[in-house]
Protein backbone atom coordinates (compact mmCIF):
# COMPACT_ATOMS: atom_id res chain seq x y z
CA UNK A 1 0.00 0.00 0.00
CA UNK A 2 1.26 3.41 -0.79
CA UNK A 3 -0.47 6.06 1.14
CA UNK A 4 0.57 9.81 1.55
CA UNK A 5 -0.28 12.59 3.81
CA UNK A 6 0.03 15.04 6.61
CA UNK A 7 1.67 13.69 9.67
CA UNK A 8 2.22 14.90 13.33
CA UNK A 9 5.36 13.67 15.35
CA UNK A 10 5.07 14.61 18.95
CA UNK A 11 7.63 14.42 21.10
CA UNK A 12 8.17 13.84 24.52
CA UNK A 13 10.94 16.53 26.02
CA UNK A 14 11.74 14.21 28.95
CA UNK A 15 11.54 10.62 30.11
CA UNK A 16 8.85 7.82 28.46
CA UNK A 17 5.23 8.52 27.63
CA UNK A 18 3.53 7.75 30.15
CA UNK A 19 -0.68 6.34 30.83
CA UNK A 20 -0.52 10.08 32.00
CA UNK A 21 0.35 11.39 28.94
CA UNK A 22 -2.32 9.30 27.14
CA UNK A 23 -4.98 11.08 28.70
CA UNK A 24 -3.36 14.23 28.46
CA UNK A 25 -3.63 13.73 24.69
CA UNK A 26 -6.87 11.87 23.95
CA UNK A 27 -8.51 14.97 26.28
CA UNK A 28 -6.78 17.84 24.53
CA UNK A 29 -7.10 16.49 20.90
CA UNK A 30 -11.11 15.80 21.73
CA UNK A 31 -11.97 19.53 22.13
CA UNK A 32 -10.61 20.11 19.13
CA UNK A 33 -12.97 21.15 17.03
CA UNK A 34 -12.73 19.21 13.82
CA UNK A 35 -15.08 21.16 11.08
CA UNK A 36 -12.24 23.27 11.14
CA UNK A 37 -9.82 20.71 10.26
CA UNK A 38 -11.00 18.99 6.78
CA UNK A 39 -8.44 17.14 3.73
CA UNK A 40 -8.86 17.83 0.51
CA UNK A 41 -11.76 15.41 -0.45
CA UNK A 42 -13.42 17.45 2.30
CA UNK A 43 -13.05 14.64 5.19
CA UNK A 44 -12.17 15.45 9.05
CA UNK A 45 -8.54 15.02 9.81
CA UNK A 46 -7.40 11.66 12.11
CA UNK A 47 -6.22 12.87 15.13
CA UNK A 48 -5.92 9.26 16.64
CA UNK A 49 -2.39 8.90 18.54
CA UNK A 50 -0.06 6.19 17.62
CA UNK A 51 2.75 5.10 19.83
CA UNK A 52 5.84 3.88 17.84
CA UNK A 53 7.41 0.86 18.94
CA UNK A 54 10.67 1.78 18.31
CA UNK A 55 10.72 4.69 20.42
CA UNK A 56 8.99 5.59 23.77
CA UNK A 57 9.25 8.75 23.52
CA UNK A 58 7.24 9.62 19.76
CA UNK A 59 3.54 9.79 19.23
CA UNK A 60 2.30 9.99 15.73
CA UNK A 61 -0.76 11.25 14.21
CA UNK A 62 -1.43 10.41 10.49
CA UNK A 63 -3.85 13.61 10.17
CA UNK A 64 -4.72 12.81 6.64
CA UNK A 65 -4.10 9.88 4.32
CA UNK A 66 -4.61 9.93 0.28
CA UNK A 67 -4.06 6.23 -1.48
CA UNK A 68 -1.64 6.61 -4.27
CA UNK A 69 -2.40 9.90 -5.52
CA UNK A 70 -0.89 10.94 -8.32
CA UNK A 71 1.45 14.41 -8.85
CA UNK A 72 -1.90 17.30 -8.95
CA UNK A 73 -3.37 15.33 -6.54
CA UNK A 74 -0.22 15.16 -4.18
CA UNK A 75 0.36 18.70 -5.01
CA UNK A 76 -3.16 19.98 -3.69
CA UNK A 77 -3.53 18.02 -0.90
CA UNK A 78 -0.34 18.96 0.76
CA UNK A 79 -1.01 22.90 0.06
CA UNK A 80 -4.30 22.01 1.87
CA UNK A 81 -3.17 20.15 4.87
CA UNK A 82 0.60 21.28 6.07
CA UNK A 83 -1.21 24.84 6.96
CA UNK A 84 -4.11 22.90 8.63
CA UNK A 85 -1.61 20.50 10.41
CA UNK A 86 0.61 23.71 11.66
CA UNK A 87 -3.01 25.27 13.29
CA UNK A 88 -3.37 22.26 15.09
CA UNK A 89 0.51 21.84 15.88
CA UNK A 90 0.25 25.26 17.05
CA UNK A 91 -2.74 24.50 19.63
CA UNK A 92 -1.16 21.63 20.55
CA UNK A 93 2.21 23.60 21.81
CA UNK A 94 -0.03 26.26 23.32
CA UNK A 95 -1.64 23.92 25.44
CA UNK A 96 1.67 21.21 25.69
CA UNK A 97 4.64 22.76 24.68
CA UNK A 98 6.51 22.61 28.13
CA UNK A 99 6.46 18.96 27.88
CA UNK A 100 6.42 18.02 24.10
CA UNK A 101 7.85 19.60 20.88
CA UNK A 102 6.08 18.99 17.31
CA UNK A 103 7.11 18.62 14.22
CA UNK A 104 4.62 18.71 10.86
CA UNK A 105 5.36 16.87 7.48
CA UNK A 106 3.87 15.30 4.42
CA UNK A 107 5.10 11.80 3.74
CA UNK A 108 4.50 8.70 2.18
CA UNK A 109 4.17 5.62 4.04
């Protein structure tokens, strides 16, 4: 599978996630609200956390996710979502920043 899209690393500034952290995040990213937040085929953005196994200290959020687009369609959706990922990465270090950096990008995975 060849999927592409906006993506959220968040990082933890010290020490392991923890269960507190969980919560921390699954309360904060639920009063987002998500009409703002919309990809290009006009669908809310994921803001589901995933833990990576290879590092304890990295949640990732695959905000948006197009299958195998092709160049116009890369091209459009990434003008659309990198400034809609850096509003929410921006709320998110409002509200977190003391205890977690963020970083925004458009990948393929």
């Amino acid at each position: 599978m060849s999927y592409s899209g906006a993506l959220l690393t968040i990082t933890k500034k010290k020490g392991s996630i923890s269960e507190q952290d969980n919560a921390l995040f699954k309360k904060v990213l639920g009063i987002l609200d998500m009409d703002e937040f919309e990809d290009l085929n006009g669908e809310p953005f994921n803001l589901t956390l995933e833990t990576l196994q290879t590092d304890d200290t990295q949640y990732l959020i695959k905000l948006t996710a197009y299958h195998k687009p092709d160049e116009s369609m890369l091209k459009a959706a990434k003008e659309n979502d990198v400034p809609l990922a850096k509003e929410v990465k921006d709320i998110l270090t409002s509200t977190l920043g003391d205890q977690f950096s963020f970083k925004v990008g458009f990948e393929e995975w």
